[in-house]
C-alpha atoms as a PDB file:
ATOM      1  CA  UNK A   1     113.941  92.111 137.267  1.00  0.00           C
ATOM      2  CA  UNK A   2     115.123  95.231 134.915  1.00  0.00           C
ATOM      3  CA  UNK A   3     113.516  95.762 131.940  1.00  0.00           C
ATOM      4  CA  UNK A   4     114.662  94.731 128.994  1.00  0.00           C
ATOM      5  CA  UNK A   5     117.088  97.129 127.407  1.00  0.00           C
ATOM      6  CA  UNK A   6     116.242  98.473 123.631  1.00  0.00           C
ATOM      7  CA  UNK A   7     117.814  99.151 120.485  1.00  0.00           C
ATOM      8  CA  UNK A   8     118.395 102.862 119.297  1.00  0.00           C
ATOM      9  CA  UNK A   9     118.139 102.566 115.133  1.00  0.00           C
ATOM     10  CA  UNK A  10     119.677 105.920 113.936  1.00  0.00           C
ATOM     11  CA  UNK A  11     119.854 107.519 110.614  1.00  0.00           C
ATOM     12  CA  UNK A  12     122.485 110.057 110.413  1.00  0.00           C
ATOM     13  CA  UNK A  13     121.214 112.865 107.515  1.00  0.00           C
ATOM     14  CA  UNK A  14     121.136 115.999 106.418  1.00  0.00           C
ATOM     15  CA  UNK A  15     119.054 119.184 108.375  1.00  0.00           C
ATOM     16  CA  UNK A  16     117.493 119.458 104.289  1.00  0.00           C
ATOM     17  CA  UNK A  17     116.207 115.399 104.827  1.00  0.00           C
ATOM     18  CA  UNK A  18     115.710 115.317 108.246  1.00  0.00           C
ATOM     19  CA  UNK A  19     111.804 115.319 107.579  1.00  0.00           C
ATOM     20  CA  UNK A  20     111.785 112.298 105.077  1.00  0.00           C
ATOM     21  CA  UNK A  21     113.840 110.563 107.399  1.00  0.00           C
ATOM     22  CA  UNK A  22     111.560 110.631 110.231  1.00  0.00           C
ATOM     23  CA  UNK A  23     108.803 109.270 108.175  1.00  0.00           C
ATOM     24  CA  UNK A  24     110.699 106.913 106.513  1.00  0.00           C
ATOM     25  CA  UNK A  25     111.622 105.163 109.846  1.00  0.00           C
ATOM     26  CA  UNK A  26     107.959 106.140 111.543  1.00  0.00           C
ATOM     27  CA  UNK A  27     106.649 103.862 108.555  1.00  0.00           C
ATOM     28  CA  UNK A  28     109.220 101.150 108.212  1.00  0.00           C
ATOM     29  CA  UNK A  29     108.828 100.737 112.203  1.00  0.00           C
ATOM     30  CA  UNK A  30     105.283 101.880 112.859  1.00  0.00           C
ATOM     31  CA  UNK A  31     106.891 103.780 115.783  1.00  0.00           C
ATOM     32  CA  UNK A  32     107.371 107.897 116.665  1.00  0.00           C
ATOM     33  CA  UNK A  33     111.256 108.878 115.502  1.00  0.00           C
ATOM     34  CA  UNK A  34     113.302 111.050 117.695  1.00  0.00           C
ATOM     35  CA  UNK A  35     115.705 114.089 115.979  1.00  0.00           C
ATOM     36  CA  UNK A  36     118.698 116.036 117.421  1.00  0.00           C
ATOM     37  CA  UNK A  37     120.617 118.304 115.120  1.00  0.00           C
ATOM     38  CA  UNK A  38     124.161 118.745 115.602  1.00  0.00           C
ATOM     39  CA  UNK A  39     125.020 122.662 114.426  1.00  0.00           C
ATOM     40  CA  UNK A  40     128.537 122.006 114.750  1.00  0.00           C
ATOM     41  CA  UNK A  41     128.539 119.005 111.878  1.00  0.00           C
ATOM     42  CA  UNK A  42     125.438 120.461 110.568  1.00  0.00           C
ATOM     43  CA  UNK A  43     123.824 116.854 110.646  1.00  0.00           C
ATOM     44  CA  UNK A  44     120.408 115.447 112.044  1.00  0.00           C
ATOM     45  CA  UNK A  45     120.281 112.269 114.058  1.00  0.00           C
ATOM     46  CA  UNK A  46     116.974 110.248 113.463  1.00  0.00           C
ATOM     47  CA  UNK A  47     116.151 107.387 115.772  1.00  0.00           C
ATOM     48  CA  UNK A  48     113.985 105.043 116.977  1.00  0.00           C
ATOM     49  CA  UNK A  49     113.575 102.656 119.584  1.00  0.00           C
ATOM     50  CA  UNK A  50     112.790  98.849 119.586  1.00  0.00           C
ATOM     51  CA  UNK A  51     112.655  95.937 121.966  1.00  0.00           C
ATOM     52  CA  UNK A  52     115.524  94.152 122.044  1.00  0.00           C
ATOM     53  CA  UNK A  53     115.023  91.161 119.744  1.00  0.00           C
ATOM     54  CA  UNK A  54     111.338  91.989 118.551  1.00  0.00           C
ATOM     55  CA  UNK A  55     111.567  94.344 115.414  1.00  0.00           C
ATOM     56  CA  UNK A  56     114.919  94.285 114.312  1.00  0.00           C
ATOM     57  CA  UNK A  57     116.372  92.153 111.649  1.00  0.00           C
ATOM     58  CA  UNK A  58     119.214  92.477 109.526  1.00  0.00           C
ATOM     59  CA  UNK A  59     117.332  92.703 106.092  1.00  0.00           C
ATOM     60  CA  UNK A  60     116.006  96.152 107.733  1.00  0.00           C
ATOM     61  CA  UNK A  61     119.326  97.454 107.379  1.00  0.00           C
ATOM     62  CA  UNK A  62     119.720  97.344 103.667  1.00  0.00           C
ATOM     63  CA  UNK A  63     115.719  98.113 103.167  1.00  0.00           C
ATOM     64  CA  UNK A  64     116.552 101.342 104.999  1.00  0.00           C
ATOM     65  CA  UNK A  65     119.501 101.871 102.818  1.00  0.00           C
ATOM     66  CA  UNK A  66     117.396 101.034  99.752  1.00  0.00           C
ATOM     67  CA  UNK A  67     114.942 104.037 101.623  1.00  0.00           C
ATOM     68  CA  UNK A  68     117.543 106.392 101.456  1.00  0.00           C
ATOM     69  CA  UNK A  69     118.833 105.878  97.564  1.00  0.00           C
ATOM     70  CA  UNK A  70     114.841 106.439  96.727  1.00  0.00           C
ATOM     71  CA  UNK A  71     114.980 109.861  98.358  1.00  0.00           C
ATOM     72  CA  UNK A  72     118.142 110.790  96.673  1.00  0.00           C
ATOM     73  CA  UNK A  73     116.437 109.973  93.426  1.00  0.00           C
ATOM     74  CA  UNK A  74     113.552 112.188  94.433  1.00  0.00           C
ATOM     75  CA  UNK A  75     115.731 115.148  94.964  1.00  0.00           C
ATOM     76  CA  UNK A  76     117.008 115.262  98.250  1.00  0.00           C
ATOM     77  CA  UNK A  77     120.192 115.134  99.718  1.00  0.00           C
ATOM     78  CA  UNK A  78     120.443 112.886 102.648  1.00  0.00           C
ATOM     79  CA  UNK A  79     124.443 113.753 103.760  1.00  0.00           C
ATOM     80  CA  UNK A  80     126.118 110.634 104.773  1.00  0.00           C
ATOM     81  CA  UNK A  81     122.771 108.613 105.421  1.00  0.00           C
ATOM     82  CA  UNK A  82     125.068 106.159 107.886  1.00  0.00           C
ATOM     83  CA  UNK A  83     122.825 103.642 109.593  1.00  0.00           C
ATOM     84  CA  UNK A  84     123.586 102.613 113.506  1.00  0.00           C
ATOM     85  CA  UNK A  85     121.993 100.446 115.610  1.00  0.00           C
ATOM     86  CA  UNK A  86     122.911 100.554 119.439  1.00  0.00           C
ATOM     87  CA  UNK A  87     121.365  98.935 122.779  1.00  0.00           C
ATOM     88  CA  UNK A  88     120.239 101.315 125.287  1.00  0.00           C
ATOM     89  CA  UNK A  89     118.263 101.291 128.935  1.00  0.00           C
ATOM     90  CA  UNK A  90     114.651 100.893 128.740  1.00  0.00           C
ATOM     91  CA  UNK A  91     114.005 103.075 131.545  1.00  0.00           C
ATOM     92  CA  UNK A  92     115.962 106.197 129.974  1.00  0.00           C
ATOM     93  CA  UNK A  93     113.904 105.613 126.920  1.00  0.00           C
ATOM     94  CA  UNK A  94     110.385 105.261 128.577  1.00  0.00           C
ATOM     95  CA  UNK A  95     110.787 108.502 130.640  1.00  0.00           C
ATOM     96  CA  UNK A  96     111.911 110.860 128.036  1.00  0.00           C
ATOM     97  CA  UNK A  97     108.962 110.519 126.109  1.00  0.00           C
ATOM     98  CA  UNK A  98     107.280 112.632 128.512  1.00  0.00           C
ATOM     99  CA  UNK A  99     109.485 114.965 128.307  1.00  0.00           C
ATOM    100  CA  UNK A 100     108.311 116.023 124.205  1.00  0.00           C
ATOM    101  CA  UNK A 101     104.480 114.779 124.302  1.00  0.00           C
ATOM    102  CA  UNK A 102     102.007 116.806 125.182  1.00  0.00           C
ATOM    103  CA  UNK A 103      98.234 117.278 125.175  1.00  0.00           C
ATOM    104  CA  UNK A 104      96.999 117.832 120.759  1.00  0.00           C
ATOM    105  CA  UNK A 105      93.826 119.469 120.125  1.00  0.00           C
ATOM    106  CA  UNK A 106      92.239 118.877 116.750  1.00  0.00           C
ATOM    107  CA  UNK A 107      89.884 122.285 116.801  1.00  0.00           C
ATOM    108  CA  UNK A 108      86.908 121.954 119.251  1.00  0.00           C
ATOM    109  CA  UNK A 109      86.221 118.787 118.621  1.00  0.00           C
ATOM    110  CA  UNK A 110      89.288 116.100 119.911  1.00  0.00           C
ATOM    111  CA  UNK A 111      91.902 115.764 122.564  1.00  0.00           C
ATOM    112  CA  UNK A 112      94.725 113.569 121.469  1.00  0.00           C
ATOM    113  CA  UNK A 113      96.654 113.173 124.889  1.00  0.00           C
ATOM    114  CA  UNK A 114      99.145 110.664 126.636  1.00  0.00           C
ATOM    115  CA  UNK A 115      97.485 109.108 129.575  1.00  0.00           C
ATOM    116  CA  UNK A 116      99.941 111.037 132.122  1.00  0.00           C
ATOM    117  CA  UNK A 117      98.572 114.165 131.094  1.00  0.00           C
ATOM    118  CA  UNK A 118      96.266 116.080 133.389  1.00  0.00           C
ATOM    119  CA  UNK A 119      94.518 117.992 130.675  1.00  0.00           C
ATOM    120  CA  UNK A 120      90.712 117.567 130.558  1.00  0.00           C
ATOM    121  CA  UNK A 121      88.659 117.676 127.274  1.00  0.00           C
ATOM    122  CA  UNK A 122      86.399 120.514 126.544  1.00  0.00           C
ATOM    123  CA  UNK A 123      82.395 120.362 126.463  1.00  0.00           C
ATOM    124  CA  UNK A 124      81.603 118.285 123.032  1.00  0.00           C
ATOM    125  CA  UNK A 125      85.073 117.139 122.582  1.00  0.00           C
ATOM    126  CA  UNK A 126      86.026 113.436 122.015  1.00  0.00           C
ATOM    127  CA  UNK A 127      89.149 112.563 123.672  1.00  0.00           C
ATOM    128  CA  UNK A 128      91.433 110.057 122.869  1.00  0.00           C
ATOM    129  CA  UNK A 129      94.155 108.532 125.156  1.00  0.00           C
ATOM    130  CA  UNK A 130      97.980 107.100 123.762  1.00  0.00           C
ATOM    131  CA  UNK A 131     100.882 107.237 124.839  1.00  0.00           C
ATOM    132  CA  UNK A 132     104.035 107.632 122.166  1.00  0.00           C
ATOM    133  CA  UNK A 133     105.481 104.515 122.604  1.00  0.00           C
ATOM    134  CA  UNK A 134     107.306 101.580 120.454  1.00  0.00           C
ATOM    135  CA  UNK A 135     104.167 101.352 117.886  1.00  0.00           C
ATOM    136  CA  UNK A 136     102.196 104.254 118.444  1.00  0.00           C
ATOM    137  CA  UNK A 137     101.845 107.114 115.493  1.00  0.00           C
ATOM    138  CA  UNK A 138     101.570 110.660 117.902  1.00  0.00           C
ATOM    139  CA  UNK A 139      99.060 112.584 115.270  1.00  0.00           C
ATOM    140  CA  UNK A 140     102.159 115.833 115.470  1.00  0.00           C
ATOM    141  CA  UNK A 141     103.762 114.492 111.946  1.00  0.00           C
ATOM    142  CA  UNK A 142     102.158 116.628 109.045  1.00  0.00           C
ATOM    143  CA  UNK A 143     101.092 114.176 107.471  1.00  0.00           C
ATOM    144  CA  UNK A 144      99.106 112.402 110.069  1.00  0.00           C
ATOM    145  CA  UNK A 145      97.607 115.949 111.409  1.00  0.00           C
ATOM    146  CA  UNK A 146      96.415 116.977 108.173  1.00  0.00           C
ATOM    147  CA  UNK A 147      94.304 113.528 107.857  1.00  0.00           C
ATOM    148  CA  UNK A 148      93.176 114.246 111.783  1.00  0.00           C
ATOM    149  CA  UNK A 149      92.197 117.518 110.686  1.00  0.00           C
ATOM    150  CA  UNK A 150      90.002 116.248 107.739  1.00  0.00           C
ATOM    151  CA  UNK A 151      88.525 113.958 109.522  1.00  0.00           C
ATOM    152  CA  UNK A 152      87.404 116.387 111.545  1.00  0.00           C
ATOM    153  CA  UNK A 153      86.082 118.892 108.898  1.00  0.00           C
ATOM    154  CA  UNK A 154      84.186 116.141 107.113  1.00  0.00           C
ATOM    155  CA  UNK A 155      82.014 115.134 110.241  1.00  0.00           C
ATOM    156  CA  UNK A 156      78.341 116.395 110.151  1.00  0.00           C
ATOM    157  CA  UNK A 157      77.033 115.905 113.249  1.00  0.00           C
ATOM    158  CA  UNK A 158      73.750 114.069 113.490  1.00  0.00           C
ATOM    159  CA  UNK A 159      74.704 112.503 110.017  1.00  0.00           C
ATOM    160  CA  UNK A 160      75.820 108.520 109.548  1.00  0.00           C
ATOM    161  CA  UNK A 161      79.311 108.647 107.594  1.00  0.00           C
ATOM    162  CA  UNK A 162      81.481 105.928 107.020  1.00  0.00           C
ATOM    163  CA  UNK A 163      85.028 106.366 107.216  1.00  0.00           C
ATOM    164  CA  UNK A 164      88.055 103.736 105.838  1.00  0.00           C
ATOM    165  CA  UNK A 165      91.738 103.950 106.992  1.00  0.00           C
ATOM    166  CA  UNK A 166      93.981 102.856 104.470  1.00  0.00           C
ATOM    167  CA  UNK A 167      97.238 101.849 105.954  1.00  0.00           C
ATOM    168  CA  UNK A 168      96.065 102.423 109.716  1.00  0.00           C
ATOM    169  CA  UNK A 169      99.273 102.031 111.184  1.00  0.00           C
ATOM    170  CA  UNK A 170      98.582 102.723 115.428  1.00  0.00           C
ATOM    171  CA  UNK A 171      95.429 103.277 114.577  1.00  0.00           C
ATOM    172  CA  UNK A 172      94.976 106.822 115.425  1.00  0.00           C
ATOM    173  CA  UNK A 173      92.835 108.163 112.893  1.00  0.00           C
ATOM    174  CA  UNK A 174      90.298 104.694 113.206  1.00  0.00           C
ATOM    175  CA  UNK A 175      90.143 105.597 117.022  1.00  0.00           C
ATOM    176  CA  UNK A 176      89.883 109.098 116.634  1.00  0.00           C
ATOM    177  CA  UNK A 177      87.206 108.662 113.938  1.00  0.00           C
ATOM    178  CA  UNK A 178      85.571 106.008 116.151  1.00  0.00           C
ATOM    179  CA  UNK A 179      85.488 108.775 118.439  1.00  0.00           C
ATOM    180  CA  UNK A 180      83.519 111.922 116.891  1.00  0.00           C
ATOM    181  CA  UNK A 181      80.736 109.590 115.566  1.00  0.00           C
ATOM    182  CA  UNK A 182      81.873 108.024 112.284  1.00  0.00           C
ATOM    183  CA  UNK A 183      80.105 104.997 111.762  1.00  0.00           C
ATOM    184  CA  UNK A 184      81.086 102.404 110.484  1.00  0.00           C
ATOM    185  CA  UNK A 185      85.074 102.770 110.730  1.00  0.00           C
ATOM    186  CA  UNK A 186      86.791 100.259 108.862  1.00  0.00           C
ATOM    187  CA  UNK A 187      90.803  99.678 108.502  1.00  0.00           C
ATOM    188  CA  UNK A 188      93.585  97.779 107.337  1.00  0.00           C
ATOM    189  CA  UNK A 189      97.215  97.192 107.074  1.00  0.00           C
ATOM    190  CA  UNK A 190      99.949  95.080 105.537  1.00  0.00           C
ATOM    191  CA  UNK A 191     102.021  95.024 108.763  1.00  0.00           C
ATOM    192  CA  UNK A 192     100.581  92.026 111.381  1.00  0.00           C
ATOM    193  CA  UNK A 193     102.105  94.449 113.890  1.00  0.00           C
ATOM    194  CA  UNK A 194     100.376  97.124 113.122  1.00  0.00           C
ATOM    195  CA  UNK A 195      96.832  95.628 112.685  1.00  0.00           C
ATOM    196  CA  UNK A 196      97.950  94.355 116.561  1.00  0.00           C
ATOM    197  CA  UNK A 197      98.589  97.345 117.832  1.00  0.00           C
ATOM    198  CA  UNK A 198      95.658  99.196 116.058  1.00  0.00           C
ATOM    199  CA  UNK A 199      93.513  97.029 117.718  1.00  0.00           C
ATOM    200  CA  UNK A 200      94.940  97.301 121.234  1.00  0.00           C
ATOM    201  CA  UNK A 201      94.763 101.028 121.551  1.00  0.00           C
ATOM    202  CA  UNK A 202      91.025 100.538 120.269  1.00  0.00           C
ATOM    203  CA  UNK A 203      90.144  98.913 123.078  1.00  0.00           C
ATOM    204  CA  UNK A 204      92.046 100.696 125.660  1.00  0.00           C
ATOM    205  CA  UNK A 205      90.012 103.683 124.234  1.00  0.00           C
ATOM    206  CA  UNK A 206      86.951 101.672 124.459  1.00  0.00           C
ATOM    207  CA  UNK A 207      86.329 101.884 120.403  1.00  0.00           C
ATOM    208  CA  UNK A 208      87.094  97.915 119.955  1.00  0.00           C
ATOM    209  CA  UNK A 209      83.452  97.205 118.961  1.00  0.00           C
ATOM    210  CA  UNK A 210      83.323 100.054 116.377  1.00  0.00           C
ATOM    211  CA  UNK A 211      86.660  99.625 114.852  1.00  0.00           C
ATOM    212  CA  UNK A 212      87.004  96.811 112.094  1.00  0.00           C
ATOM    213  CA  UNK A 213      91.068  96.487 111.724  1.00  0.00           C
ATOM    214  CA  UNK A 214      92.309  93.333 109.227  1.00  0.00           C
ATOM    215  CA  UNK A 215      95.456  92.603 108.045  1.00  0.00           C
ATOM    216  CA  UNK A 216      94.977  92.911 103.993  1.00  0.00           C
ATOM    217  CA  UNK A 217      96.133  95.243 101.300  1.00  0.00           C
ATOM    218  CA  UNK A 218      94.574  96.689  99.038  1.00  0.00           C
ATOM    219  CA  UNK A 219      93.504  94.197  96.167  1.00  0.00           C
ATOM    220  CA  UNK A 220      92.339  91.883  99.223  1.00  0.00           C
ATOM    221  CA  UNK A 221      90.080  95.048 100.696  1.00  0.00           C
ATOM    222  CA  UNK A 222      88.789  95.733  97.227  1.00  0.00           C
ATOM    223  CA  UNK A 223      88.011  91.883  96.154  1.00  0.00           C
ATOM    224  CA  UNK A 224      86.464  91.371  99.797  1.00  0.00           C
ATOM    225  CA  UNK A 225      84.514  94.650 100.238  1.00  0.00           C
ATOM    226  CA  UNK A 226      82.626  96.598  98.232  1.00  0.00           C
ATOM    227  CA  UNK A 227      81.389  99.841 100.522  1.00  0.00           C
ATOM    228  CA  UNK A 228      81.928 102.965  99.723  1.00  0.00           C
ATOM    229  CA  UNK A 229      82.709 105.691 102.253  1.00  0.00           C
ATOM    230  CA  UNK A 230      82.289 109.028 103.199  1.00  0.00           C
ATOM    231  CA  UNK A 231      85.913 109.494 104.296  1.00  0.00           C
ATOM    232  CA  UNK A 232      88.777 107.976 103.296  1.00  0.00           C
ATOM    233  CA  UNK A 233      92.174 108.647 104.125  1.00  0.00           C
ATOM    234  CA  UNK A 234      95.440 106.919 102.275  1.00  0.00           C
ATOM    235  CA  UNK A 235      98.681 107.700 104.483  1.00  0.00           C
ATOM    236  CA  UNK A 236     101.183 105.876 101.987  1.00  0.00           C
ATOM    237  CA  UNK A 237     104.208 105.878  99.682  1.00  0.00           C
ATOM    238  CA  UNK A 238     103.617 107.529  96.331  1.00  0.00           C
ATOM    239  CA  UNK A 239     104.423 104.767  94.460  1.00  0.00           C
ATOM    240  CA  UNK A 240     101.194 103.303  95.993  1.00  0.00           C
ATOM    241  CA  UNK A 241      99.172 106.020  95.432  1.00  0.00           C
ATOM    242  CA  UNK A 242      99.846 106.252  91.928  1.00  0.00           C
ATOM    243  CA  UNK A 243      99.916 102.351  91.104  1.00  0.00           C
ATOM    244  CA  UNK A 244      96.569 101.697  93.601  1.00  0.00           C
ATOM    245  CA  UNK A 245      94.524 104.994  91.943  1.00  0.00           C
ATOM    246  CA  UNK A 246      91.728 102.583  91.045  1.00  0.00           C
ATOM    247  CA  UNK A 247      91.616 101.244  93.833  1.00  0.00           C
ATOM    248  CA  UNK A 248      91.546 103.799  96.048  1.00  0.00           C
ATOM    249  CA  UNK A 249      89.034 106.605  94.463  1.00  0.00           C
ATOM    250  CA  UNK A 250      86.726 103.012  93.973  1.00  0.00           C
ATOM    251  CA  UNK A 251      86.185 103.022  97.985  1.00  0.00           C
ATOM    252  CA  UNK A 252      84.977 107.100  98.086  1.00  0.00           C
ATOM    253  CA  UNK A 253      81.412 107.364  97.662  1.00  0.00           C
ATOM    254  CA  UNK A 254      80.077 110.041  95.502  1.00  0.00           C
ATOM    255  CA  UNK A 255      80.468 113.348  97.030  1.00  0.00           C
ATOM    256  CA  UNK A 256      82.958 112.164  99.608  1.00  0.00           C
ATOM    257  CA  UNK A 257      86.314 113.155 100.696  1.00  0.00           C
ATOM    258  CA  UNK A 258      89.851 111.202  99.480  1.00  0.00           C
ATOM    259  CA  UNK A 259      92.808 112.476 102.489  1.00  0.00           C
ATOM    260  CA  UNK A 260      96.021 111.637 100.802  1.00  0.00           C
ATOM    261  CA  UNK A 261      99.293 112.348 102.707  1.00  0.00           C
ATOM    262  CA  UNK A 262     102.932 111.360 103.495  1.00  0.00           C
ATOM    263  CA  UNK A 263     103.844 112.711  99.483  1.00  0.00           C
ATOM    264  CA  UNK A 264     106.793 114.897  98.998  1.00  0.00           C
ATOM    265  CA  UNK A 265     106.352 118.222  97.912  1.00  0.00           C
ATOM    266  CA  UNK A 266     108.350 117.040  94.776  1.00  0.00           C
ATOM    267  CA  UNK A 267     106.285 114.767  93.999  1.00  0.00           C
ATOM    268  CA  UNK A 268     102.709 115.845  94.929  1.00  0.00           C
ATOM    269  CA  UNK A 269     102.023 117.624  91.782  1.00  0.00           C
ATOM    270  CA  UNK A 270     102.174 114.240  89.854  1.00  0.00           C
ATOM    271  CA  UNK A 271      99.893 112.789  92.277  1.00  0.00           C
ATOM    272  CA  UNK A 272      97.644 115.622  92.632  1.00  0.00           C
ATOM    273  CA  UNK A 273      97.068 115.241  88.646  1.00  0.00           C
ATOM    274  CA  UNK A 274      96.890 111.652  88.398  1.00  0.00           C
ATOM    275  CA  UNK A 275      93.769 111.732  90.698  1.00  0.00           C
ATOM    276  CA  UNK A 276      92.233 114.629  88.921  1.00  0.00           C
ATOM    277  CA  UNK A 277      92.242 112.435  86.119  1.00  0.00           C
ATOM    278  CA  UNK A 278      90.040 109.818  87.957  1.00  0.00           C
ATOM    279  CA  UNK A 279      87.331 112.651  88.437  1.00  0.00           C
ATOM    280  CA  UNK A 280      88.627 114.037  92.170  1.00  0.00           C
ATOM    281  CA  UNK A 281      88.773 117.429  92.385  1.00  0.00           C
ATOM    282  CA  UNK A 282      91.311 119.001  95.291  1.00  0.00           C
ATOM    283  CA  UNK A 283      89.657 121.127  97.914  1.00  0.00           C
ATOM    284  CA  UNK A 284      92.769 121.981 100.066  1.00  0.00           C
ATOM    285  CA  UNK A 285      96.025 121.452 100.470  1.00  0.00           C
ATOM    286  CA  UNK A 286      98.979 121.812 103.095  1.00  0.00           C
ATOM    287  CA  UNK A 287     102.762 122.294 102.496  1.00  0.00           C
ATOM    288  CA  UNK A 288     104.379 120.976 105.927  1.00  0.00           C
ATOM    289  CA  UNK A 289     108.579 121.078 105.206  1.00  0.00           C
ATOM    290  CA  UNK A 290     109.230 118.534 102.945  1.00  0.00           C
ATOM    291  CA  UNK A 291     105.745 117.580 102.825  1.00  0.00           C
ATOM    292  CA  UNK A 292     102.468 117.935 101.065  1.00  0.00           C
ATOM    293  CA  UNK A 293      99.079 116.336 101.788  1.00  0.00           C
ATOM    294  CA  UNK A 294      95.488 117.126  99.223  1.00  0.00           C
ATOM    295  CA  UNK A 295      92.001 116.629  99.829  1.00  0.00           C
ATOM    296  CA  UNK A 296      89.895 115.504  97.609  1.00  0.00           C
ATOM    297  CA  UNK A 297      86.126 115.613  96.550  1.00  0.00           C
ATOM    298  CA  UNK A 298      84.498 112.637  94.735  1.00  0.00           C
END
């Protein structure tokens, strides 16, 4: 039997957009977007690809649409921001994949690689095995890297440091935390798909039994939990970083480290300030296109 063939969701935007674009669809689908610019229209096709009659629903069309007014407001210009949605073989899709992933090393300490690679990790290096498929977050996007890359900073060796993902997505940055010795490694997300898949590439990486993944947001987390952790990372939406401040710097312990990413550049300043205000103080930060992620001490 042939596998079941997919649909293609494409944004068609602007070279200036093209990086909002790709992580407005890698959130609203919890799956790695594709781009190919076109120099002769000067446009940039975003897509990604779902089973055929899994994901997809017609509200998604006008929620993407709704996406794509909100970035205009913030400043950008999207072009003509035309939404298609086409069916297309599985097996074409599957394949090319390996065509653009390869091995990522996080410093001397992880190996992020898809499980056809060959590559072995180095001495003390954790690895950590995915392959980019329909729900799987590749740890290349900025802001996904510079949370990876925090993580990784933070870690004293020999030390017991909690670590919470807020908006886990995949999973990635549980798993890889899971992997270089956090303990304990708690996480949680809206999406009942991604709290399914989260928990599936924890156990194919053998980090089931140290990863705590629930379906919740954040009042739920708060009113249910009160630890504090070493780490924390927030991958989310402005909106929710600004409205859920409270929230959010209540789960850092003192002394700890707040990762907060997927903000554009335009707005990161407001951000940036608003936490400041709540006592964090910003230790780094990383422009990445369109852009900006901060870390902050507690």
């Amino acid at each position: 039997m042939s596998a079941a063939p997919l649909r293609q969701i494409s944004i068609t935007t602007s070279p200036e957009a093209e990086e909002a674009v790709v992580e407005l669809l890698q959130r609203r689908f919890n799956s790695p977007p594709a781009a190919l610019y076109d120099r002769v229209l000067d446009e940039t096709i975003v897509s990604v690809y779902l089973r055929e009659g899994e994901e997809w629903k017609p509200s998604h069309r006008a929620a993407l649409k709704r996406d794509l007014v909100f970035l205009e407001e913030c400043g950008l210009d999207v072009g003509p921001g035309t939404v298609r949605v086409i069916k297309v073989p599985h097996e074409n899709w599957a394949e090319s994949w390996k065509k653009h992933f390869s091995p990522l090393e996080i410093g001397s300490r992880l190996l992020i690689k898809p499980s056809w690679s060959r590559k072995k990790p180095k001495a003390g290096q954790a690895l950590v095995v995915l392959d980019p498929g329909l729900s799987f977050g590749t740890g290349r996007h900025a802001t996904t890297s510079f949370c990876l890359n925090a993580l990784v900073e933070a870690r004293e060796e020999g030390k017991e440091q909690a670590f919470l993902d807020i908006g886990c997505g995949s999973g990635i940055l549980s798993i890889c935390a899971a992997k270089i010795g956090y303990r304990p490694v708690d996480a949680f997300d809206v999406d009942p798909e991604a709290v399914r898949v989260c928990r599936g590439n924890a156990e194919s990486n053998d980090v089931a039994d140290l990863v705590d993944v629930r379906e919740q947001d954040l009042e739920t987390a708060s009113a249910t939990s009160r630890r504090k952790y070493h780490v924390v990372c927030a991958n989310l939406m402005y909106d929710l970083l600004l409205g859920e401040r409270e929230r959010i710097v209540g789960r850092v312990r003192a002394g700890g480290i707040l990762a907060l990413a997927g903000i554009l550049t335009e707005r990161y300043a407001e951000v940036r300030d608003h936490y400041q205000a709540a006592g964090m103080t910003e230790v780094s930060t990383l422009v990445d296109g369109e852009w900006q992620s901060g870390a902050f001490r507690k």
